[in-house]
C-alpha atoms as a PDB file:
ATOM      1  CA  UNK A   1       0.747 -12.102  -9.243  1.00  0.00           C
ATOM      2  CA  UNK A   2      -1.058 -10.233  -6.549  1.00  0.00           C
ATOM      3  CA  UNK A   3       1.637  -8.377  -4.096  1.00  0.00           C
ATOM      4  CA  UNK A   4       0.436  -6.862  -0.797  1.00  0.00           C
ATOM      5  CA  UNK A   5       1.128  -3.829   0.024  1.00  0.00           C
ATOM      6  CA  UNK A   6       2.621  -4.288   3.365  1.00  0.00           C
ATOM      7  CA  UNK A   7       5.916  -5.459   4.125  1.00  0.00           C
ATOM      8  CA  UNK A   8       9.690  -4.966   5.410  1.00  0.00           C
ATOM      9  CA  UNK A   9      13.372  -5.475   3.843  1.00  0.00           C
ATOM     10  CA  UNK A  10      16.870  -4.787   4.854  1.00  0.00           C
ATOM     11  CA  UNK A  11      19.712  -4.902   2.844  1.00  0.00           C
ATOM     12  CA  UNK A  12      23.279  -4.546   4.327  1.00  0.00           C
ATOM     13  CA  UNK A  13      26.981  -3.898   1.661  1.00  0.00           C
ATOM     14  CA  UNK A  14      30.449  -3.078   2.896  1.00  0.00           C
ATOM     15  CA  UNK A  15      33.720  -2.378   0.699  1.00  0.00           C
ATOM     16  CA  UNK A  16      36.780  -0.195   1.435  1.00  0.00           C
ATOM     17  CA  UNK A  17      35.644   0.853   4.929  1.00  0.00           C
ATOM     18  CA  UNK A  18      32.593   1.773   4.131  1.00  0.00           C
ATOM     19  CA  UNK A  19      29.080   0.150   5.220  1.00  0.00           C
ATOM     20  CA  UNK A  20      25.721   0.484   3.971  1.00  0.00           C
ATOM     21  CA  UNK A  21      22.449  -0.244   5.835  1.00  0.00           C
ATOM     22  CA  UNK A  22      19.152   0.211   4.461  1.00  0.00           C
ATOM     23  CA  UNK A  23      15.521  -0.896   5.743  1.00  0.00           C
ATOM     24  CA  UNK A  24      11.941  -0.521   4.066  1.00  0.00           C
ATOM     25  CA  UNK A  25       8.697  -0.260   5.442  1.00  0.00           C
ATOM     26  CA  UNK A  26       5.765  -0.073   3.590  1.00  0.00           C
ATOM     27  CA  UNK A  27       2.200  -0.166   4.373  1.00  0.00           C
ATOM     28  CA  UNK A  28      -1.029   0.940   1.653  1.00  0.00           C
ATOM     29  CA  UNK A  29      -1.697   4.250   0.058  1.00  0.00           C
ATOM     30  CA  UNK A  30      -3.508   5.019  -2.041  1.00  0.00           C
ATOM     31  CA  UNK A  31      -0.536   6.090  -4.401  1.00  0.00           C
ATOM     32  CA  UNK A  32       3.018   5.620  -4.348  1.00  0.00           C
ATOM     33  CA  UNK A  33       4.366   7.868  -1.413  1.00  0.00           C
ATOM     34  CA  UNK A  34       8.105   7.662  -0.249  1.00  0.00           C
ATOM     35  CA  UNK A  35       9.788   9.096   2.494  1.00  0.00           C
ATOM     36  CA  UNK A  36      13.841   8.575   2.495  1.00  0.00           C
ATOM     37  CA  UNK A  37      16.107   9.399   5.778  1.00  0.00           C
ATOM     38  CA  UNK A  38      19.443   9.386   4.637  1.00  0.00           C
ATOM     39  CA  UNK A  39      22.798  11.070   6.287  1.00  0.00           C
ATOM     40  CA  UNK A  40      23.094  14.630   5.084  1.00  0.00           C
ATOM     41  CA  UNK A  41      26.964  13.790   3.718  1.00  0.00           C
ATOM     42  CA  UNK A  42      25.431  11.332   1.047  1.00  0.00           C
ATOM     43  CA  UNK A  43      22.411  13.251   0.007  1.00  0.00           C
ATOM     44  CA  UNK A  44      23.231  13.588  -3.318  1.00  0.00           C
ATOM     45  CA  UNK A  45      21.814   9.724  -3.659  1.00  0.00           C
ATOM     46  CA  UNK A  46      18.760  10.671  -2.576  1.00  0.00           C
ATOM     47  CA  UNK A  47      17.146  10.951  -5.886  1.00  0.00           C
ATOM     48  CA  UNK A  48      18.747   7.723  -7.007  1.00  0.00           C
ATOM     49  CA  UNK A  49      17.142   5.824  -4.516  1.00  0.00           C
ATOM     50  CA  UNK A  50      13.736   7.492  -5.280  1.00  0.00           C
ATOM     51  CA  UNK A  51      14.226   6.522  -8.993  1.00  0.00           C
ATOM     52  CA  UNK A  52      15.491   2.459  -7.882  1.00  0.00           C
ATOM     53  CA  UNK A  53      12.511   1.978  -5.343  1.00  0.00           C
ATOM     54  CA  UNK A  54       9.750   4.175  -7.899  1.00  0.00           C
ATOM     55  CA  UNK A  55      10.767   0.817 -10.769  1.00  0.00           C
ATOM     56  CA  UNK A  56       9.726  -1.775  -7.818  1.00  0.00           C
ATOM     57  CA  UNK A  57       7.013   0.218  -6.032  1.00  0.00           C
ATOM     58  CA  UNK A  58       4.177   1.356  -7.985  1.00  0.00           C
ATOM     59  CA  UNK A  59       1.527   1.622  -4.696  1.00  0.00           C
ATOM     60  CA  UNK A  60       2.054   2.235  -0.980  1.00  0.00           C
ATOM     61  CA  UNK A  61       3.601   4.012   1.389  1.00  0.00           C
ATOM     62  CA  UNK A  62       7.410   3.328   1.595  1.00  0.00           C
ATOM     63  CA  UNK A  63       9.741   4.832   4.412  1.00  0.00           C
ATOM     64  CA  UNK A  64      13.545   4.251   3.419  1.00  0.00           C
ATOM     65  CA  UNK A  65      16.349   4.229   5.989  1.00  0.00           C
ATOM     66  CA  UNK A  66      19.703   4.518   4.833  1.00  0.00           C
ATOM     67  CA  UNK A  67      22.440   4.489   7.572  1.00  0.00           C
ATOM     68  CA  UNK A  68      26.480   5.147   6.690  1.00  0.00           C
ATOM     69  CA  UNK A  69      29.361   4.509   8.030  1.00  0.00           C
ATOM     70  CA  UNK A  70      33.118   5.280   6.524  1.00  0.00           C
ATOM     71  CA  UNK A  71      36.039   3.770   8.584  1.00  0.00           C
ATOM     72  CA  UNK A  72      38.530   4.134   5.714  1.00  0.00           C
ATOM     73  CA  UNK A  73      41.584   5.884   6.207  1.00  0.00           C
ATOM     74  CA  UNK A  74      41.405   8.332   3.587  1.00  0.00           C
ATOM     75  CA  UNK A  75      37.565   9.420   4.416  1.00  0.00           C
ATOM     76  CA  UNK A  76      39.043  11.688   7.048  1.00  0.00           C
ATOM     77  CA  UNK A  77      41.812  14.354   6.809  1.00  0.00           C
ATOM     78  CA  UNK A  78      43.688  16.421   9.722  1.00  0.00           C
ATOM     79  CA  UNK A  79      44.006  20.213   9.738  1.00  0.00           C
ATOM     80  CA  UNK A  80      46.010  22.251  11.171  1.00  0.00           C
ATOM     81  CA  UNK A  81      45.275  26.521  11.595  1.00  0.00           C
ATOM     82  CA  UNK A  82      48.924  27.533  11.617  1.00  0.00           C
ATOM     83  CA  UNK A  83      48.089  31.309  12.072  1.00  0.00           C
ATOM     84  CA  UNK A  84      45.704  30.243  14.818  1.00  0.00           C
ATOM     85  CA  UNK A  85      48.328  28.338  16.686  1.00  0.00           C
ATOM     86  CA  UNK A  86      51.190  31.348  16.029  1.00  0.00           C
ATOM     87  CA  UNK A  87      48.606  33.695  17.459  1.00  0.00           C
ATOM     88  CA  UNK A  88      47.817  31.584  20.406  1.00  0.00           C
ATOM     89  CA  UNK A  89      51.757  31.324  21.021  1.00  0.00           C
ATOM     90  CA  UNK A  90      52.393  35.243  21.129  1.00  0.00           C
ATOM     91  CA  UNK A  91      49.667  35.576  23.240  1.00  0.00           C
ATOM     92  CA  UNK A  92      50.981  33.297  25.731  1.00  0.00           C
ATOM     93  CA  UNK A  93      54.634  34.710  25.297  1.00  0.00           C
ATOM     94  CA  UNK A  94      52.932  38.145  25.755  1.00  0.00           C
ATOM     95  CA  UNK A  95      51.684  36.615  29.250  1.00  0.00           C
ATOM     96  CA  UNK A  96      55.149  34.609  30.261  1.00  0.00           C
ATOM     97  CA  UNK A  97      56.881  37.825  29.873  1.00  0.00           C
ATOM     98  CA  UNK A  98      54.598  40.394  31.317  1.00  0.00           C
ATOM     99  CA  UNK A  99      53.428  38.344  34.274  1.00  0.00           C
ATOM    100  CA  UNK A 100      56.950  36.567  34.294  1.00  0.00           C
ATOM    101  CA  UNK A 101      55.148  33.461  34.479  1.00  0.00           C
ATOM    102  CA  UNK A 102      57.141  29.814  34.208  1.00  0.00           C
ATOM    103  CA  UNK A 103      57.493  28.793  30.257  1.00  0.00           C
ATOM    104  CA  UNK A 104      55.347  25.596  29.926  1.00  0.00           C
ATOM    105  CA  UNK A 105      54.564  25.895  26.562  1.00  0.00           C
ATOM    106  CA  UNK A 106      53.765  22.552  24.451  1.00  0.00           C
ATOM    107  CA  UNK A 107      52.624  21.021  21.951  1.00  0.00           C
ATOM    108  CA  UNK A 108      49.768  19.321  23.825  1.00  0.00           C
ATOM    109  CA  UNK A 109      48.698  22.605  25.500  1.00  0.00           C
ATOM    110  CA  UNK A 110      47.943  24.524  21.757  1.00  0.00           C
ATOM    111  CA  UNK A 111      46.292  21.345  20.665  1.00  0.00           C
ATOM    112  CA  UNK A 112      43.672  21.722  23.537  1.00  0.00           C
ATOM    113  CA  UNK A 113      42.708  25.542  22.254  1.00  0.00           C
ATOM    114  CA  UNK A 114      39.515  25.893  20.027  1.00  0.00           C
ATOM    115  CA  UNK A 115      39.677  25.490  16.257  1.00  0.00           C
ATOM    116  CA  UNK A 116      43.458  24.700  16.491  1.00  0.00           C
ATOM    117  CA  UNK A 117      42.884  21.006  14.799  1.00  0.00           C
ATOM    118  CA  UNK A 118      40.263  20.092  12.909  1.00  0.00           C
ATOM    119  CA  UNK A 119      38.822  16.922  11.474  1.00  0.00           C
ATOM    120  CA  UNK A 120      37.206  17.190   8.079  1.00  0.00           C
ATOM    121  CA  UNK A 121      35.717  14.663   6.176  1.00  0.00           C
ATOM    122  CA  UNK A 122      37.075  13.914   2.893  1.00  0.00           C
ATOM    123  CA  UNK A 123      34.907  13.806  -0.262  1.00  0.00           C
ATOM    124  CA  UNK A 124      32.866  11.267  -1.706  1.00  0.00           C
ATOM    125  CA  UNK A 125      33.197  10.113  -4.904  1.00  0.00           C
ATOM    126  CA  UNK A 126      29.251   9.734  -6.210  1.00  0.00           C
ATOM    127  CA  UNK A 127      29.759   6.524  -8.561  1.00  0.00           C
ATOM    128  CA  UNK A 128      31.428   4.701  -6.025  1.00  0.00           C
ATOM    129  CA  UNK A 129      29.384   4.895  -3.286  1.00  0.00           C
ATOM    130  CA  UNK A 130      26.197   4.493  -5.478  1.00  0.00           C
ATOM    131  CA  UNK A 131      27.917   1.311  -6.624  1.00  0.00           C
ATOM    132  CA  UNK A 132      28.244   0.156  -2.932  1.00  0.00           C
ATOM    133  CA  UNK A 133      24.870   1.229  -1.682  1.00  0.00           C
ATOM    134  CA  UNK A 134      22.757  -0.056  -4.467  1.00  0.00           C
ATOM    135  CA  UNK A 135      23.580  -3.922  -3.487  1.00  0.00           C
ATOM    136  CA  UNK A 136      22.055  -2.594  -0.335  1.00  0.00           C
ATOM    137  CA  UNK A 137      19.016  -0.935  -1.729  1.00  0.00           C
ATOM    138  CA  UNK A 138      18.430  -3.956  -4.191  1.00  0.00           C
ATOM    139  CA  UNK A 139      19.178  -6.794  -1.530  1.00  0.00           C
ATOM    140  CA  UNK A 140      16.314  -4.621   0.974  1.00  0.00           C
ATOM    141  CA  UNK A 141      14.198  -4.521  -1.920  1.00  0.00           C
ATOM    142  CA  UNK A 142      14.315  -8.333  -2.913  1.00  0.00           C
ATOM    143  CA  UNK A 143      13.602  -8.956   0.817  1.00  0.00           C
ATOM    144  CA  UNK A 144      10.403  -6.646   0.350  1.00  0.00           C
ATOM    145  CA  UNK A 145       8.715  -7.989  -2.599  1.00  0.00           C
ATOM    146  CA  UNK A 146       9.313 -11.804  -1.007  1.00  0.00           C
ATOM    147  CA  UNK A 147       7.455 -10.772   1.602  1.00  0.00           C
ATOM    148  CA  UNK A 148       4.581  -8.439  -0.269  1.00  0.00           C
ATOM    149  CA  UNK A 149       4.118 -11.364  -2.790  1.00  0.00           C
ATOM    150  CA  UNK A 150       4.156 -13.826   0.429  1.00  0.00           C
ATOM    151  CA  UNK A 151       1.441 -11.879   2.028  1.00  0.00           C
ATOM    152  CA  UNK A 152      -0.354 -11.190  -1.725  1.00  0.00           C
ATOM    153  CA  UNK A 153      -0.677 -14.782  -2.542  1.00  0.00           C
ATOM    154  CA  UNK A 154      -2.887 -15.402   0.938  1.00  0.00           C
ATOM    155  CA  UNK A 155      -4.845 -12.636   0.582  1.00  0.00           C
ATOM    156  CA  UNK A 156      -5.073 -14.044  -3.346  1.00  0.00           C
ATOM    157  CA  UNK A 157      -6.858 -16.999  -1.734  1.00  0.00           C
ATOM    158  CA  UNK A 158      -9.256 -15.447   0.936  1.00  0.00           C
ATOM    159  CA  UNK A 159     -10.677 -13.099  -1.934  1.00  0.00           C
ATOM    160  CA  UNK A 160     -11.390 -16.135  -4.138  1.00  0.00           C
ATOM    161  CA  UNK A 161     -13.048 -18.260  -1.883  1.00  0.00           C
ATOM    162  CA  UNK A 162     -15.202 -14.972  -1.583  1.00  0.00           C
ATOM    163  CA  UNK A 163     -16.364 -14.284  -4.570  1.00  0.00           C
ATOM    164  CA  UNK A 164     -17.123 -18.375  -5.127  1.00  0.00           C
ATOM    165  CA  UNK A 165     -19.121 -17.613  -1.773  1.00  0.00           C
ATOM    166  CA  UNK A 166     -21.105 -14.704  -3.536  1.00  0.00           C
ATOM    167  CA  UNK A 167     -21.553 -17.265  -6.803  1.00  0.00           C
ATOM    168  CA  UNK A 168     -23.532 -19.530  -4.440  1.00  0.00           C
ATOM    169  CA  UNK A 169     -25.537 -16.905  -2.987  1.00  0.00           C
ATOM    170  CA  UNK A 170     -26.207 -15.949  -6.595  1.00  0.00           C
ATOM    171  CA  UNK A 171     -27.108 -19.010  -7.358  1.00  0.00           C
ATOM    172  CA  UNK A 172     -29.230 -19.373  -4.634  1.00  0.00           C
ATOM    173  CA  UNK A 173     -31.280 -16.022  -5.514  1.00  0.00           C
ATOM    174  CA  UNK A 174     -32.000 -17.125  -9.456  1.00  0.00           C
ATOM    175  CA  UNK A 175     -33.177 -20.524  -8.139  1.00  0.00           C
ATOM    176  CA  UNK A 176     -35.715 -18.130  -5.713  1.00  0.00           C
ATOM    177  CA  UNK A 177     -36.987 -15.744  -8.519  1.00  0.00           C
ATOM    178  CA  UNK A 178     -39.126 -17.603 -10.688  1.00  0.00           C
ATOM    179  CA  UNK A 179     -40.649 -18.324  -7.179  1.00  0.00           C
ATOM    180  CA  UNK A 180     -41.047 -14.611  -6.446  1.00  0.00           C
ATOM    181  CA  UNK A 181     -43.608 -13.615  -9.553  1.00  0.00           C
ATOM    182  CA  UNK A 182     -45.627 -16.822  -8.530  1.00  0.00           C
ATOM    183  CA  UNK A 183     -45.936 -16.125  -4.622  1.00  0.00           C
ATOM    184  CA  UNK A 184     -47.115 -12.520  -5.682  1.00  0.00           C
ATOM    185  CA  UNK A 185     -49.747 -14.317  -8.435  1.00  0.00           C
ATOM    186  CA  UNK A 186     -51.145 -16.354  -5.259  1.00  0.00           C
ATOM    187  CA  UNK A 187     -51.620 -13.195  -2.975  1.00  0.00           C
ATOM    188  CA  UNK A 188     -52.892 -11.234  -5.309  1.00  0.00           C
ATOM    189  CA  UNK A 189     -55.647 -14.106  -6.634  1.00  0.00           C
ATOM    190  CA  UNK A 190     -56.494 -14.202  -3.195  1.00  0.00           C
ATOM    191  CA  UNK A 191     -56.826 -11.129  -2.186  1.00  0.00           C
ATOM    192  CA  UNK A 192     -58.928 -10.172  -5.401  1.00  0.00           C
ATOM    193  CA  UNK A 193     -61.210 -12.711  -3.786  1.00  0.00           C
ATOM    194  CA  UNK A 194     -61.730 -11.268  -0.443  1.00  0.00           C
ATOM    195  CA  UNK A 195     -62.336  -8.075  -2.401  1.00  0.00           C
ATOM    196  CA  UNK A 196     -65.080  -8.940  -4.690  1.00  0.00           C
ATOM    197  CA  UNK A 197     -66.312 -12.157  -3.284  1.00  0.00           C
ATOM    198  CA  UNK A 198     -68.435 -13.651  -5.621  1.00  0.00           C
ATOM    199  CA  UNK A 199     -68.161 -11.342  -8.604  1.00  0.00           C
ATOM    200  CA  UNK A 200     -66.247 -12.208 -11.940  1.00  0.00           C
ATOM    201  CA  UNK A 201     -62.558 -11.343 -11.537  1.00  0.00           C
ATOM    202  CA  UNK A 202     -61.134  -9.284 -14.749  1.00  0.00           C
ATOM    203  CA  UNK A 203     -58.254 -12.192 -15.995  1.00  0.00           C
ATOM    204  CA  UNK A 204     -56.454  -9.688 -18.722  1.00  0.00           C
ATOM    205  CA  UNK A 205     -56.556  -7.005 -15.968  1.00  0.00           C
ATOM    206  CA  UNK A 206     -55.071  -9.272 -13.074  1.00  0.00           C
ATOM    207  CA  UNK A 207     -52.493 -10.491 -15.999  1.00  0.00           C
ATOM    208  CA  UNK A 208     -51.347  -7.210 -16.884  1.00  0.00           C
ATOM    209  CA  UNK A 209     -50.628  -6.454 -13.025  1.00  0.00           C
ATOM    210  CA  UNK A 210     -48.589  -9.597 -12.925  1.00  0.00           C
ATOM    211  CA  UNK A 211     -46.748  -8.769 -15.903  1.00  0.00           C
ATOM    212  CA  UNK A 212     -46.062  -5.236 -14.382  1.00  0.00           C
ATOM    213  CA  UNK A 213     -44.615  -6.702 -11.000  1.00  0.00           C
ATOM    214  CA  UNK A 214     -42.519  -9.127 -13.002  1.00  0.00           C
ATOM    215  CA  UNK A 215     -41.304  -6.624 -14.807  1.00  0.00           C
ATOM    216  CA  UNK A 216     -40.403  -4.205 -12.196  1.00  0.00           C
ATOM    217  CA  UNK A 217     -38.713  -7.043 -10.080  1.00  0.00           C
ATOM    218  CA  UNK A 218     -36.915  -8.979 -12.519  1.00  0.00           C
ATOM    219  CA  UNK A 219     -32.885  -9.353 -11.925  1.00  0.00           C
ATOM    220  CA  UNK A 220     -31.694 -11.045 -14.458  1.00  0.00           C
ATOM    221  CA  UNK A 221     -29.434  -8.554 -16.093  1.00  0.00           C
ATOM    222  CA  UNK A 222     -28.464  -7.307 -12.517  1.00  0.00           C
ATOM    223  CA  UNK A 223     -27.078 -10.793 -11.822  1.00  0.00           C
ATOM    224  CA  UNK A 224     -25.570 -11.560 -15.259  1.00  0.00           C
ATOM    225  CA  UNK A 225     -23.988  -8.494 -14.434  1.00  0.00           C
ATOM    226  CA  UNK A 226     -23.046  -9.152 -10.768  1.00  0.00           C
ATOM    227  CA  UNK A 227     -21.725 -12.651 -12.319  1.00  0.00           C
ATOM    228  CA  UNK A 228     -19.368 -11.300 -15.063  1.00  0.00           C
ATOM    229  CA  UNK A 229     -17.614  -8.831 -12.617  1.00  0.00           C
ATOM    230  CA  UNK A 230     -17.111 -11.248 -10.381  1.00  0.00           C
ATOM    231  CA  UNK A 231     -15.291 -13.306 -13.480  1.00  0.00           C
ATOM    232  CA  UNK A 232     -13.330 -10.040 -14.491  1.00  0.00           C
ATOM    233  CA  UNK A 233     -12.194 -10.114 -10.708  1.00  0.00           C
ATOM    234  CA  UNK A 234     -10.638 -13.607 -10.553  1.00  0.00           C
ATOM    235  CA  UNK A 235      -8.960 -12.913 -13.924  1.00  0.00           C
ATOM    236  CA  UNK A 236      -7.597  -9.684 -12.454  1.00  0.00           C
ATOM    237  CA  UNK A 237      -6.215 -11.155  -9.724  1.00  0.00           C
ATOM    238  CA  UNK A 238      -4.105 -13.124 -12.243  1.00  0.00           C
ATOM    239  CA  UNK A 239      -2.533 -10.437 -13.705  1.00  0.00           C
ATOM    240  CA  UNK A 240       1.523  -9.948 -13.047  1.00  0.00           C
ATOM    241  CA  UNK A 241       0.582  -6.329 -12.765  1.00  0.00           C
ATOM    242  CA  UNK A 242      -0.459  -3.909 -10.022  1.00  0.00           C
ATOM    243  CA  UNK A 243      -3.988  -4.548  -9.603  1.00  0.00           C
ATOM    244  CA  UNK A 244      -5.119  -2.753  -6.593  1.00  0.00           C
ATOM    245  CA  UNK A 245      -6.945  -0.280  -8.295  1.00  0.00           C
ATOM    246  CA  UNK A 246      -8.944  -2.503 -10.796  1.00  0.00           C
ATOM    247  CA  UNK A 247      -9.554  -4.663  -7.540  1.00  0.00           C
ATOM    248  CA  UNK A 248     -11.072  -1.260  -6.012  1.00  0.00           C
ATOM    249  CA  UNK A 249     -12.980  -0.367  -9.008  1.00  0.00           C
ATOM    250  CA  UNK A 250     -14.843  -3.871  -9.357  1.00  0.00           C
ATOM    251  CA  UNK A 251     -15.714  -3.908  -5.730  1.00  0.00           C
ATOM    252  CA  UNK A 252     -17.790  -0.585  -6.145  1.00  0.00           C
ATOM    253  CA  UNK A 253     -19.335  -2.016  -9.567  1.00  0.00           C
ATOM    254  CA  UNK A 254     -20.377  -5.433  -7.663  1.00  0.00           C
ATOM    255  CA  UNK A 255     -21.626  -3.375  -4.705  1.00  0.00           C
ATOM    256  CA  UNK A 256     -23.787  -1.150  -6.874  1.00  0.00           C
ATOM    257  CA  UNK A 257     -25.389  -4.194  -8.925  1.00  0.00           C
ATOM    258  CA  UNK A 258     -25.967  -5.709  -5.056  1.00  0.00           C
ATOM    259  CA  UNK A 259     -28.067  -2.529  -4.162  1.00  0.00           C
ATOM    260  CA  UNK A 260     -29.976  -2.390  -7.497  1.00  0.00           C
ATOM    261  CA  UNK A 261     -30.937  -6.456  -6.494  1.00  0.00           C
ATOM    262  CA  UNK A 262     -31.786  -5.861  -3.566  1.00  0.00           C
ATOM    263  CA  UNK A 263     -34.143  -2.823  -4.466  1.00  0.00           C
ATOM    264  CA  UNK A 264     -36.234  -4.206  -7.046  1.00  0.00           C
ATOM    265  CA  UNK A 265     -36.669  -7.695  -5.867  1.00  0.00           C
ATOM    266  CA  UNK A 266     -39.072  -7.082  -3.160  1.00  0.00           C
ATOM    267  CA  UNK A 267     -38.427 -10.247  -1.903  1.00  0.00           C
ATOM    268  CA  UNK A 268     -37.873 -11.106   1.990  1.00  0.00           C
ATOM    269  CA  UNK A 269     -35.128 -14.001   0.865  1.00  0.00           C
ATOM    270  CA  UNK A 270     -33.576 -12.172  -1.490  1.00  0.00           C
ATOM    271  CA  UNK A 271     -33.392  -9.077   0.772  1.00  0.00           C
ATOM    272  CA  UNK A 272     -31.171 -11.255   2.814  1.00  0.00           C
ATOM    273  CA  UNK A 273     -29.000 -13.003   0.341  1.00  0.00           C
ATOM    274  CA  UNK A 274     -28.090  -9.298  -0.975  1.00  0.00           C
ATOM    275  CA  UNK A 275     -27.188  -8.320   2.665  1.00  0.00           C
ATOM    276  CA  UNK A 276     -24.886 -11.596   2.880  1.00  0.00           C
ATOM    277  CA  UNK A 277     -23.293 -10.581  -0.644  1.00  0.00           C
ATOM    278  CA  UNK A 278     -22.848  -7.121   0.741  1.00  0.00           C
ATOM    279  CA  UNK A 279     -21.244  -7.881   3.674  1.00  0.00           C
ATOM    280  CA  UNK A 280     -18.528 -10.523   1.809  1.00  0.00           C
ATOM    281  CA  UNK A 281     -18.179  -7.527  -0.987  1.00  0.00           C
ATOM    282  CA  UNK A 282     -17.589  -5.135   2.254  1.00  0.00           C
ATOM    283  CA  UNK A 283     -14.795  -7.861   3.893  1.00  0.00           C
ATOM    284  CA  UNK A 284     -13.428  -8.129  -0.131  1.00  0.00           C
ATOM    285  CA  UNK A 285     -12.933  -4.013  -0.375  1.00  0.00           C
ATOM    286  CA  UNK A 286     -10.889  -4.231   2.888  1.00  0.00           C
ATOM    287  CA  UNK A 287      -9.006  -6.872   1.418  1.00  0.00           C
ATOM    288  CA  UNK A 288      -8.324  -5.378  -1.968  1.00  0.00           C
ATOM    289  CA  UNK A 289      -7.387  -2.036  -0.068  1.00  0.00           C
ATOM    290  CA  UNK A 290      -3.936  -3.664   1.042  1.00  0.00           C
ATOM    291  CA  UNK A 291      -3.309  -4.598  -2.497  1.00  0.00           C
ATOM    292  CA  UNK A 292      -0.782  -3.106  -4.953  1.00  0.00           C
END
C-alpha cells in the first residue's frame, strides 16, 4: 500500500490529573529524520518516543510535539526554609529593638521574603506516565498513517495512469520504427540518383548502408526494456512496504532507457514521443519523491 509522506496527527490521554498532548508533522526526506519537543521534566521519554514513531515511520521528516500538564495533588509539594525564616525573624527583632520600631511581625510578612516557600515538583514515576502518554503517541500516530495512506492511494492513481500514458506512447513509437529504416531506404535511393544519374547503382553496397543505419537505430531492446520497468513499477506500487526508494530508482532506469531512444532513433517523431515520455517520467519522479 503506497503511504505518502506528508501528513498530520494528534493524539490527546488524561488519567490522575495528568494530560497528554501530542501532534505530528511530517513532510519527505530523503531518510527518516525526527525532531521531538518535549517538556524538560519528562525527558526521560524522549527515547521511547523515538523508538514508537522509528516502528511506524521508516521515511520522512517527522516533528513531534509533546505538551504536559499535571494537576494532581500529589505532583506538587510545599517547602518550607525554617533556618531562612528564623534568620529573617532575628533580623527584624534586631531592627524592632534597635530602631524601637512597632512589632508587626506575621506570618504573611516572612512568607513574602525570597526563598522562604518553595514549590517543587514531585517526581515522576517513568512506567506510569509512559503508560499514559503512549495512548497519545499511538492515537497521533493512527491519525497520521490514515492520512499518509489517504494521500498515498491518490498519488497511487495519478502515477498509474502515467505510466499507461508512457505504454501508449511506446506503442506509438514501435508502430513508427519499421517506418524509420524504410523512409531512410527512399532518401537514400534517391539521392544515389541525383548523384550518379544514369550510372549503375552498387545494390550490395547501398544494402550494406541500410543494414548499418538499421542497425545503429534499432530500439527494440531499449523499449522491451523501457516496457518491463514500467511493469516492475506498477507491481511496486503494490507492495505493503515502503517503496519510495524503489519508486526513485526505476524512475532514473526509465529515464536513462528514454535518452538512449531518443539518441539512436534519429527520427523527428520519435524525437518527440521521447520528449513526451520524458516529461510524464519528470512529473512521475516528483510524484514518487513524496512517497515512503
Amino acid at each position: 500500500m503506497v503511504h505518502s509522506m506528508t501528513g498530520f496527527g494528534r493524539g490527546r490521554s488524561q488519567g490522575d490529573g495528568k494530560e497528554f498532548l501530542v501532534e505530528i508533522k511530517t513532510v519527505n526526506h530523503r531518510y527518516c529524520d525526527l525532531y521531538i519537543k518535549i517538556p524538560r521534566q519528562i525527558s526521560f521519554l524522549e527515547d521511547k518516543i523515538r523508538e514508537r514513531v522509528g516502528k511506524v515511520i521508516s521515511r520522512g521528516k517527522a516533528d513531534i510535539y509533546v505538551s504536559f500538564d499535571d494537576f494532581s495533588e500529589e505532583s506538587k509539594s510545599i517547602l518550607i526554609d525554617e533556618g531562612l525564616v528564623k534568620a529573617y525573624i532575628r533580623s527584624m527583632e534586631l531592627l524592632r529593638d534597635k530602631y524601637e520600631l512597632k512589632d508587626d511581625i506575621t506570618v504573611s510578612l516572612i512568607a513574602k521574603f525570597p526563598e522562604v516557600i518553595k514549590v517543587e515538583k514531585a517526581e515522576q514515576d517513568e512506567e506510569e506516565l509512559w503508560e499514559l502518554l503512549s495512548k497519545a503517541l499511538d492515537d497521533a500516530l493512527k491519525t497520521l498513517i490514515d492520512m499518509r495512506r489517504a494521500e498515498g492511494e491518490g498519488l497511487k492513481a495519478d502515477l498509474v495512469e502515467r505510466t499507461f500514458l508512457i505504454e501508449n506512447i511506446i506503442n506509438e513509437i514501435s508502430i513508427r520504427c519499421p517506418e524509420i529504416v524504410k523512409e531512410y531506404k527512399y532518401r537514400l535511393e534517391n539521392r544515389i540518383k541525383e548523384l550518379l544519374g544514369q550510372q549503375v547503382v552498387d545494390e550490395n553496397r547501398m544494402m550494406m548502408e541500410i543494414a548499418i543505419f538499421a542497425d545503429r537505430c534499432n530500439i527494440d531492446e531499449e523499449l522491451v526494456r523501457l516496457k518491463s520497468h514500467i511493469c516492475q513499477f506498477r507491481d511496486t506500487l503494490e507492495m505493503d512496504v515502503p517503496i519510495g526508494r524503489k519508486l526513485d530508482f526505476l524512475v532514473q532506469e526509465m529515464n536513462r532507457e528514454a535518452n538512449t531512444i531518443g539518441s539512436k532513433a534519429n527520427d523527428l517523431f520519435v524525437s518527440k514521443k521521447v520528449i513526451e515520455i520524458k516529461s510524464e517520467l519528470e512529473k512521475i519522479r516528483e510524484q514518487t519523491q513524496n512517497i515512503e
